[in-house]
Protein backbone atom coordinates (compact mmCIF):
# COMPACT_ATOMS: atom_id res chain seq x y z
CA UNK A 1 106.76 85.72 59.99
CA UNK A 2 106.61 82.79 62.51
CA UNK A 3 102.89 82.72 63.63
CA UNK A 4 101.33 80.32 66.59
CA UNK A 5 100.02 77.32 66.24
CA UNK A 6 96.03 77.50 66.43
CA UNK A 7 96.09 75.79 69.78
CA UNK A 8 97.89 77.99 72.55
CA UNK A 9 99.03 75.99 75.39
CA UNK A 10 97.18 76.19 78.40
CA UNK A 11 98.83 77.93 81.47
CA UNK A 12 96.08 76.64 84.22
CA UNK A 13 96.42 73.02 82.97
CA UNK A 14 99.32 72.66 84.80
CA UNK A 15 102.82 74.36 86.79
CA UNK A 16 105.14 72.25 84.82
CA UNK A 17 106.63 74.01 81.31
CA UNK A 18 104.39 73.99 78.66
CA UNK A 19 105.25 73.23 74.73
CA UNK A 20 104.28 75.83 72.30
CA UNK A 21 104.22 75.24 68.48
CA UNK A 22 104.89 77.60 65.87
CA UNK A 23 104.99 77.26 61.94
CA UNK A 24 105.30 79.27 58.88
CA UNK A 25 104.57 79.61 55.15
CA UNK A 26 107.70 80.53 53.52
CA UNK A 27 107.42 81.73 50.27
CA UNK A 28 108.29 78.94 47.74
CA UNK A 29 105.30 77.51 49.46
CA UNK A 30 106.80 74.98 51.50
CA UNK A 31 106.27 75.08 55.53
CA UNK A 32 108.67 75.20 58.96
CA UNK A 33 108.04 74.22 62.25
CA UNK A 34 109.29 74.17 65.75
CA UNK A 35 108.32 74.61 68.87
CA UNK A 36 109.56 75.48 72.50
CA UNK A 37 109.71 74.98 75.97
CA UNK A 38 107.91 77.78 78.22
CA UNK A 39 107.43 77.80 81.40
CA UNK A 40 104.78 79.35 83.00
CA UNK A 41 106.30 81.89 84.94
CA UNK A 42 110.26 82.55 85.55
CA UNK A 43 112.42 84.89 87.43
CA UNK A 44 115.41 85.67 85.77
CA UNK A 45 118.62 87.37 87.53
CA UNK A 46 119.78 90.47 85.67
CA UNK A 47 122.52 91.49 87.84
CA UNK A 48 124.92 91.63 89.11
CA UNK A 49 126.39 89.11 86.23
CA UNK A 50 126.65 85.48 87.00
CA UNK A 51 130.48 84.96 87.61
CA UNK A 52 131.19 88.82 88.44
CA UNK A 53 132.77 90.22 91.22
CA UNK A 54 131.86 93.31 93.30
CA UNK A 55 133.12 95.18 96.47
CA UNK A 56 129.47 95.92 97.79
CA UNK A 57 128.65 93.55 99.84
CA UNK A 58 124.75 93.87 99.66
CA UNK A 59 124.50 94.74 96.14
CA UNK A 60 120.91 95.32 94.22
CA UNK A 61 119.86 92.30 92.70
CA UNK A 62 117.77 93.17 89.05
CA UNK A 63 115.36 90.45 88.33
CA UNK A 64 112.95 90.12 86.02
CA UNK A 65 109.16 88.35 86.28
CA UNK A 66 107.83 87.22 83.54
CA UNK A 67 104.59 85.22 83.01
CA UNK A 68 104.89 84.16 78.78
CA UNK A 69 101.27 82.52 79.29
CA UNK A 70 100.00 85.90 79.85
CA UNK A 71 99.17 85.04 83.44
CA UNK A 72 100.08 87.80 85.66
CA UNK A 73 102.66 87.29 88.43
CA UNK A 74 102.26 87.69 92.13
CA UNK A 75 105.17 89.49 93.13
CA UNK A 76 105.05 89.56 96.91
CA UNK A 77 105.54 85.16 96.34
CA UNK A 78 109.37 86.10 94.84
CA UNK A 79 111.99 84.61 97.52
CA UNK A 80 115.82 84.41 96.82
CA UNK A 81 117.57 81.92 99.38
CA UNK A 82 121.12 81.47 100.13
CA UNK A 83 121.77 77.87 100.83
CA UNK A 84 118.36 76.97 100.97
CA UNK A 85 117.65 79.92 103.88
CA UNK A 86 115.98 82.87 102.57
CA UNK A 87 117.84 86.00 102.16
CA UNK A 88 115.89 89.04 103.94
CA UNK A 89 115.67 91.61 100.93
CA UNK A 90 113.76 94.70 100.25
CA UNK A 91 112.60 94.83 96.72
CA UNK A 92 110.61 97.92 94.98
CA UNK A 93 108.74 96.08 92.18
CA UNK A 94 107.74 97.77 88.36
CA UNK A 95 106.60 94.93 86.53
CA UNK A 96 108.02 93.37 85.03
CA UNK A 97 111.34 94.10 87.27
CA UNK A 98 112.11 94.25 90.43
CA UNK A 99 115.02 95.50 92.40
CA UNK A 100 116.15 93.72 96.30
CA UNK A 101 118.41 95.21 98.27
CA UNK A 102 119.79 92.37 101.00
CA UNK A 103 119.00 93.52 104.32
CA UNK A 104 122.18 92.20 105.33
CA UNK A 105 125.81 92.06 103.95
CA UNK A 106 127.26 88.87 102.63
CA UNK A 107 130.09 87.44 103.77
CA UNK A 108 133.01 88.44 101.65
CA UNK A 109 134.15 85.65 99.09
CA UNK A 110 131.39 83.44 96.35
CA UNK A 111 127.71 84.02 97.17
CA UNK A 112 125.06 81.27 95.37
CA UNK A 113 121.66 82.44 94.98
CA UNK A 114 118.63 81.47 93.97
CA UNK A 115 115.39 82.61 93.13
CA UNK A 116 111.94 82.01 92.29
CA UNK A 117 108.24 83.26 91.93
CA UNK A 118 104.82 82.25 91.20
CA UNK A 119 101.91 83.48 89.19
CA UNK A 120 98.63 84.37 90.36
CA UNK A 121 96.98 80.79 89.63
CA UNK A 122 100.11 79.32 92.22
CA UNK A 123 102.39 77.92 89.38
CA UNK A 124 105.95 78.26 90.90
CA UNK A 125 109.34 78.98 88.57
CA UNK A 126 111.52 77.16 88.15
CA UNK A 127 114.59 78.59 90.44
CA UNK A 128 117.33 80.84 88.20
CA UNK A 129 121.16 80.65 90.03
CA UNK A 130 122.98 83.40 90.55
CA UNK A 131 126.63 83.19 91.74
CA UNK A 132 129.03 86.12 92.23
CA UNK A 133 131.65 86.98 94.33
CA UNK A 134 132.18 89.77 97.05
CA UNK A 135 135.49 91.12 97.44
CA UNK A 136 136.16 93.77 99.58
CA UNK A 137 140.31 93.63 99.69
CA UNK A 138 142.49 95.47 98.08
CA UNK A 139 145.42 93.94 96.23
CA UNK A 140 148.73 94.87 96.67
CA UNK A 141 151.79 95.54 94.89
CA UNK A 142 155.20 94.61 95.73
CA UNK A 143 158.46 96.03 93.65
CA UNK A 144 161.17 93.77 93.40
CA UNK A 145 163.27 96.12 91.55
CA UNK A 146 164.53 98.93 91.78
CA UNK A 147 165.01 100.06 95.22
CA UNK A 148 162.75 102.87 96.30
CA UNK A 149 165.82 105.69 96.68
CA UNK A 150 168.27 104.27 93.98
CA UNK A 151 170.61 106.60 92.23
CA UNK A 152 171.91 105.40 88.81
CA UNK A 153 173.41 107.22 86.11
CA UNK A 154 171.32 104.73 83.08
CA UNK A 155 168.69 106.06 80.66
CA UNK A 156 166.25 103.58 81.86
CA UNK A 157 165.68 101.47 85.06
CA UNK A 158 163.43 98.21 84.93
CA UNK A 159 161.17 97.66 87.18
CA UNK A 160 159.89 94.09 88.30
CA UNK A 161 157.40 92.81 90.86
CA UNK A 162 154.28 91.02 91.56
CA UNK A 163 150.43 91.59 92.56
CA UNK A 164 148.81 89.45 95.39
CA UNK A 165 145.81 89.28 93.07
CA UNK A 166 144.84 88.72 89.34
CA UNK A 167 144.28 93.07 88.37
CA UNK A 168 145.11 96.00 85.74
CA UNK A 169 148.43 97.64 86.68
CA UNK A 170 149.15 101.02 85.68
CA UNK A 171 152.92 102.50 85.92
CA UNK A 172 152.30 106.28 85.56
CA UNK A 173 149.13 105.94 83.88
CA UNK A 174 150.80 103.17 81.43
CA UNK A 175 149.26 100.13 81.23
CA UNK A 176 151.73 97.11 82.32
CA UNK A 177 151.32 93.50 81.63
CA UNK A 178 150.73 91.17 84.57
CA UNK A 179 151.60 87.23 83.99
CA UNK A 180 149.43 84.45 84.71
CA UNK A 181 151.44 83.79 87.90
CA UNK A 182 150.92 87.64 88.81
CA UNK A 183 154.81 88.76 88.02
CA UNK A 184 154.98 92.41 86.26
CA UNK A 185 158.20 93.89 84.81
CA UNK A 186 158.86 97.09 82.80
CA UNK A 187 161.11 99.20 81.34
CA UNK A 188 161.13 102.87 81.69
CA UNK A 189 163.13 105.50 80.87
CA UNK A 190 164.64 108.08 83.60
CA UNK A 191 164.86 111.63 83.37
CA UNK A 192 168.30 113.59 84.76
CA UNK A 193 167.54 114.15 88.52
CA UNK A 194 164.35 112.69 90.89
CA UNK A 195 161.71 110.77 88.78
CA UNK A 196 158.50 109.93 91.06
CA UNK A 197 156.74 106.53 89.75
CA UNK A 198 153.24 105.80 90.85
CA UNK A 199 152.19 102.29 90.18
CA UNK A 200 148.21 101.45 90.86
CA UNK A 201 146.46 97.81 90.82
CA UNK A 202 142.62 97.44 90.63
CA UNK A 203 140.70 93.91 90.78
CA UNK A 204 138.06 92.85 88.99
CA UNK A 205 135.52 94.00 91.97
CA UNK A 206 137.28 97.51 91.57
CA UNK A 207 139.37 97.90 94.54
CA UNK A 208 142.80 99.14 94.60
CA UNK A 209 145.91 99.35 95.90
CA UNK A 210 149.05 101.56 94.91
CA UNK A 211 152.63 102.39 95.68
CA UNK A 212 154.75 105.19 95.04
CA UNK A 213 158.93 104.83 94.42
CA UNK A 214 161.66 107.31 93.57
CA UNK A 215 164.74 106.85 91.28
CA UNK A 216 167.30 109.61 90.55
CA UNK A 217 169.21 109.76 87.56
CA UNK A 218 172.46 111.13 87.99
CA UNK A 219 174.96 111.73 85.22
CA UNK A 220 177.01 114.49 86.32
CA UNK A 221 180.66 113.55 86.91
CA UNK A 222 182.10 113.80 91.00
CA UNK A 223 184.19 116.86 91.39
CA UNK A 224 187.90 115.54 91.26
């Protein structure tokens, strides 16, 4: 098993990270080493996930304080800031985690964050970025073809259309392929009379939009 080197680095020395050495014995006698760059206290974003999106637009932020040295952090020094302003939060603390709730929304669209806390001998982290995206609109679909109404006597009808957003697109619970440049199409077969077609789009912050067409399918011959 690794073990440490017999001289620990020394977390009160200094705020900048520390080097700590490691070796071990394998057992055809020969010896490994390497070593590793710890600082003496971080706070680490958890979530949200850097490069996520959400539709809450003061989500919880899950961070996690950590002092490897063994020195114990002072949470009520962790600040988050928002273009180098600090961002009001409420956090409830459990070592070594603590959850912030913004006081206030963000604006809708990318949000940068950083944070950063000290330990109880004043060493300062180094500040961990966050960057996610609120998105609070719903996307929407539009159907090229067919028209909503049409009455054909064919087995299937195709249907075609875009998204005004990147999403998942279900056509009656069927998932349906959307193209790089957001274009859809489909094929799907008709039963004899009305057939109701639900099509629903969801983004990747989980909001949703929908629309609803009829086609009738109608094979029976006119009376002459």
């Amino acid at each position: 098993a690794w073990i440490a080197s017999a001289t620990p680095p020394d977390p009160t020395a200094t705020g900048v990270p520390t080097e700590e050495v490691f070796s071990d014995d394998f057992e055809d006698g020969t010896t490994g080493a390497w070593s590793r760059t710890v600082d003496p206290v971080y706070a680490l974003f958890l979530d949200p996930l850097n490069g996520s999106f959400t539709n809450d637009a003061a989500p919880d932020l899950l961070l996690r304080l950590s002092s490897p040295l063994g020195v114990g952090v002072d949470p009520a020094t962790l600040v988050i800031t928002q273009g180098g302003a600090e961002v009001d939060v409420t956090c409830q603390v459990t070592l070594p985690f603590a959850t912030c709730t913004p006081d206030q929304p963000f604006a809708e669209g990318q949000v940068v964050l950083e944070a950063a806390v000290a330990d109880t001998l004043g060493n300062i982290s180094p500040a961990d970025d966050l960057v996610f995206t609120v998105d609070q609109t719903d996307p929407s679909i539009t159907v090229t073809s067919p028209a909503d109404g049409l009455v054909t006597s064919a087995g299937t009808v195709l249907f075609e259309g875009t998204v005004s957003e990147t999403a998942d697109l279900l056509l009656d619970g069927q998932a349906v392929t959307v193209q790089p440049d957001l274009t859809w199409s489909a094929q799907v077969a008709l039963d004899e009379g009305g057939n109701t077609f639900q099509l629903i789009a969801t983004d990747p912050a989980g909001n949703f939009g929908n629309a609803n067409l009829l086609v009738i399918r109608d094979t029976t011959a006119p009376l002459p």
